[in-house]
N, C-alpha and C. Protein backbone atom coordinates (compact mmCIF):
# COMPACT_ATOMS: atom_id res chain seq x y z
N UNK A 1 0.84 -1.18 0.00
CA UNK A 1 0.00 0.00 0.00
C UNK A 1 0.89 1.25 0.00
N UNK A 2 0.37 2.11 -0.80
CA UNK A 2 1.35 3.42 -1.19
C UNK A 2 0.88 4.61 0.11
N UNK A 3 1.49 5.55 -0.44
CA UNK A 3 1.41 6.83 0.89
C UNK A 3 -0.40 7.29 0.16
N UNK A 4 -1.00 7.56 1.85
CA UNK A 4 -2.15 8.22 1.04
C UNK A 4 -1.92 9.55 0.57
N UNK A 5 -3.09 10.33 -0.42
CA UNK A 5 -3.43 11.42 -0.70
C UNK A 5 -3.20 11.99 -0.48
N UNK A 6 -2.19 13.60 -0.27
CA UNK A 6 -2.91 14.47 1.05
C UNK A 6 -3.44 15.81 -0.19
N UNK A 7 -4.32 16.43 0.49
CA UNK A 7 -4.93 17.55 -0.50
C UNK A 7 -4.76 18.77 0.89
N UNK A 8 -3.72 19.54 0.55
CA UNK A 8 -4.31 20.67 1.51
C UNK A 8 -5.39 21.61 1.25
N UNK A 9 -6.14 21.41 2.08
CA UNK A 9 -7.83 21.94 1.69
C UNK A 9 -7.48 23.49 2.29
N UNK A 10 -6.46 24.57 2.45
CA UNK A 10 -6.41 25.80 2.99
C UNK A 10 -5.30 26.28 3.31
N UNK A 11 -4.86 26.93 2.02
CA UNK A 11 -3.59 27.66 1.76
C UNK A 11 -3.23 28.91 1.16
N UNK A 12 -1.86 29.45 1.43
CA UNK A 12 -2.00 30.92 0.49
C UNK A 12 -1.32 31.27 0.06
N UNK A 13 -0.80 30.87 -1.05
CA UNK A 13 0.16 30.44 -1.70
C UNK A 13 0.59 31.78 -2.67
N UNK A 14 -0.23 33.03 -2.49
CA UNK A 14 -0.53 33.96 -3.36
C UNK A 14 0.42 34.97 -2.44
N UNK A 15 0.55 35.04 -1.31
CA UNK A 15 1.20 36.16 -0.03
C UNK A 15 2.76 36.16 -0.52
N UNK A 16 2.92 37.11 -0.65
CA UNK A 16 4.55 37.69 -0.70
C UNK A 16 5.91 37.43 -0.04
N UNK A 17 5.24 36.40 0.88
CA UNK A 17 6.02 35.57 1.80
C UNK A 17 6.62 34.37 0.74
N UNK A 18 5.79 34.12 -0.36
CA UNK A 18 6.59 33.29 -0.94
C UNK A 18 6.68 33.18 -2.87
N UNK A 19 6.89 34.59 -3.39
CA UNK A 19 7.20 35.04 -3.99
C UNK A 19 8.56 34.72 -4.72
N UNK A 20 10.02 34.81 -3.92
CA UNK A 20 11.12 34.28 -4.21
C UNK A 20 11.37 33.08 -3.93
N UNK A 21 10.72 32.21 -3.58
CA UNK A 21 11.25 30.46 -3.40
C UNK A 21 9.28 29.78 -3.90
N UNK A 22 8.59 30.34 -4.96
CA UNK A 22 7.62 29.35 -5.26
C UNK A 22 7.76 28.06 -5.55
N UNK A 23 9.01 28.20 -6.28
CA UNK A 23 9.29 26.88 -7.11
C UNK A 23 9.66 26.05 -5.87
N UNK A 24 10.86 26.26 -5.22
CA UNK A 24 11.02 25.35 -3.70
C UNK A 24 10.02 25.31 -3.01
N UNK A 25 8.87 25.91 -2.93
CA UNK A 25 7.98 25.74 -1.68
C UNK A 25 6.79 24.56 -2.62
N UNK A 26 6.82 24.60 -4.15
CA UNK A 26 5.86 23.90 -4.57
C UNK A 26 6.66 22.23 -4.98
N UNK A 27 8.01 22.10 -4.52
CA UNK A 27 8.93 21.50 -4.42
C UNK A 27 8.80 20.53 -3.68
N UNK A 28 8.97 21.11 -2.17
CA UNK A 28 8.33 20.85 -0.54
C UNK A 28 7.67 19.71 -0.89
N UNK A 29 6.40 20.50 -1.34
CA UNK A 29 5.01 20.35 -0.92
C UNK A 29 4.59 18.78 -1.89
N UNK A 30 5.17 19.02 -3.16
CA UNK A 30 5.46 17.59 -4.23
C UNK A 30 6.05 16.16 -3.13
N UNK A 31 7.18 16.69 -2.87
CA UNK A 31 8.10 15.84 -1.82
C UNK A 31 7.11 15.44 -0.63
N UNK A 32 6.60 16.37 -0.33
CA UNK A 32 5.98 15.89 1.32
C UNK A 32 4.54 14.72 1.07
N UNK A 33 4.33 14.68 -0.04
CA UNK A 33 3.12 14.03 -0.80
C UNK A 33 1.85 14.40 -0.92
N UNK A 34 1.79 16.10 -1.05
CA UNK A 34 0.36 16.27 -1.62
C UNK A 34 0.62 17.21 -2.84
N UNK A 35 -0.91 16.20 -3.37
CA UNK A 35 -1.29 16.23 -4.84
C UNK A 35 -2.41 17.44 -5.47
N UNK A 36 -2.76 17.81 -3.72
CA UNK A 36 -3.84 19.23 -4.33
C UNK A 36 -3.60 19.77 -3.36
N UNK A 37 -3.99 21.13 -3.81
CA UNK A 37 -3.92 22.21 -3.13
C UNK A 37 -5.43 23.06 -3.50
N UNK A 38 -6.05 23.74 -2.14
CA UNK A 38 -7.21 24.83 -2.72
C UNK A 38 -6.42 26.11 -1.71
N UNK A 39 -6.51 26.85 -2.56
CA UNK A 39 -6.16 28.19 -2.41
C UNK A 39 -7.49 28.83 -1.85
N UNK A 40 -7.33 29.73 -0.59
CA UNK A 40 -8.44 30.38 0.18
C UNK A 40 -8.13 31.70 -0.27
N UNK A 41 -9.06 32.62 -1.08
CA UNK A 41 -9.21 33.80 -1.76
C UNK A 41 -9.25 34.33 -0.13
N UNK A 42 -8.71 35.58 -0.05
CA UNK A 42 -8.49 35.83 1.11
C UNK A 42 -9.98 37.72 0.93
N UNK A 43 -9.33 38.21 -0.63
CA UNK A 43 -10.49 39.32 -1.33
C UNK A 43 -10.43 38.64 -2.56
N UNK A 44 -11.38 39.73 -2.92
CA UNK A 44 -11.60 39.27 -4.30
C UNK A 44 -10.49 39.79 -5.36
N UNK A 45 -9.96 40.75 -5.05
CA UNK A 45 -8.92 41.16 -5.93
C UNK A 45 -7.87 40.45 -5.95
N UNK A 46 -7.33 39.11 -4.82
CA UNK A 46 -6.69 38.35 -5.21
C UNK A 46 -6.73 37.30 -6.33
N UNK A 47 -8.20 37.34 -6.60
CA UNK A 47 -8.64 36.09 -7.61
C UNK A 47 -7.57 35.93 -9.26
N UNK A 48 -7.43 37.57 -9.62
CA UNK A 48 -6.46 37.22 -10.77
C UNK A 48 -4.85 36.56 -10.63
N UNK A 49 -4.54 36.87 -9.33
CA UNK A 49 -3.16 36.27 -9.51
C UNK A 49 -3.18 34.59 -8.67
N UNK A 50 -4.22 34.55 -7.90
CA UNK A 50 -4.83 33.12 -8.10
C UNK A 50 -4.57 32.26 -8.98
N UNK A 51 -5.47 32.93 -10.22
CA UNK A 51 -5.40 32.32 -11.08
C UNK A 51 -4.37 31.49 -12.28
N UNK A 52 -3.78 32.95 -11.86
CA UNK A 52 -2.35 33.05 -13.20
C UNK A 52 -1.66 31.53 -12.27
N UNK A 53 -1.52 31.97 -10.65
CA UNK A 53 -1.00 30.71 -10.52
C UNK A 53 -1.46 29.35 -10.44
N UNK A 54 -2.65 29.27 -10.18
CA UNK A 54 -3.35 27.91 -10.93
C UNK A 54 -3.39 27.39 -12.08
N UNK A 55 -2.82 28.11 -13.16
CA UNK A 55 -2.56 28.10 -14.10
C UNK A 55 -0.97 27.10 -14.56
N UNK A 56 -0.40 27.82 -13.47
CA UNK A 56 1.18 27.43 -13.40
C UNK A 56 1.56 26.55 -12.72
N UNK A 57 0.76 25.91 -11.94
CA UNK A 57 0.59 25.09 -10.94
C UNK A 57 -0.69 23.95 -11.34
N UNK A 58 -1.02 22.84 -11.83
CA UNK A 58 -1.98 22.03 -12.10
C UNK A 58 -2.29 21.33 -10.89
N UNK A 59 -1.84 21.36 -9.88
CA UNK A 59 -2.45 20.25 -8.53
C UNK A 59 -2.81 21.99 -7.74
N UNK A 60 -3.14 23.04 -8.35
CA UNK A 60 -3.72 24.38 -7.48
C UNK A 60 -5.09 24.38 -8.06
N UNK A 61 -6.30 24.39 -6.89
CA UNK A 61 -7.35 25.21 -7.27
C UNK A 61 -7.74 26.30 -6.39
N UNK A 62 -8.71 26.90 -6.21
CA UNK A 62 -8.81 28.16 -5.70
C UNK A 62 -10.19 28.26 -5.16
N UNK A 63 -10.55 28.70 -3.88
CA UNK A 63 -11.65 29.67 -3.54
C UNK A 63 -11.73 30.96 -3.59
């Protein structure tokens, strides 16, 4: 039997905190074994760069 699933159901992956290491932090997160991520819209004006990175990211979706 393999490692289960993990989906982090509440993250924020959009904050400026991780701006210069995305690629290592989406690195991590590959390594640590989860396969989804939902992004918690924190306003609504975050929704476009949400997006762009759900875009760039295929295991990201978004609230």
């Amino acid at each position: 039997m393999g490692l289960p699933v993990l989906v982090d159901s509440h993250c924020h992956i959009v904050f400026r905190n991780f701006d210069d290491d995305l690629e290592a932090v989406a690195q991590r997160w590959r390594d640590a074994g989860v396969r989804s991520l939902v992004h918690a819209c924190v306003e609504p004006g975050e929704i476009p760069a949400i997006r762009a990175l759900a875009d760039r990211f295929d295991e990201l979706r978004y609230s």
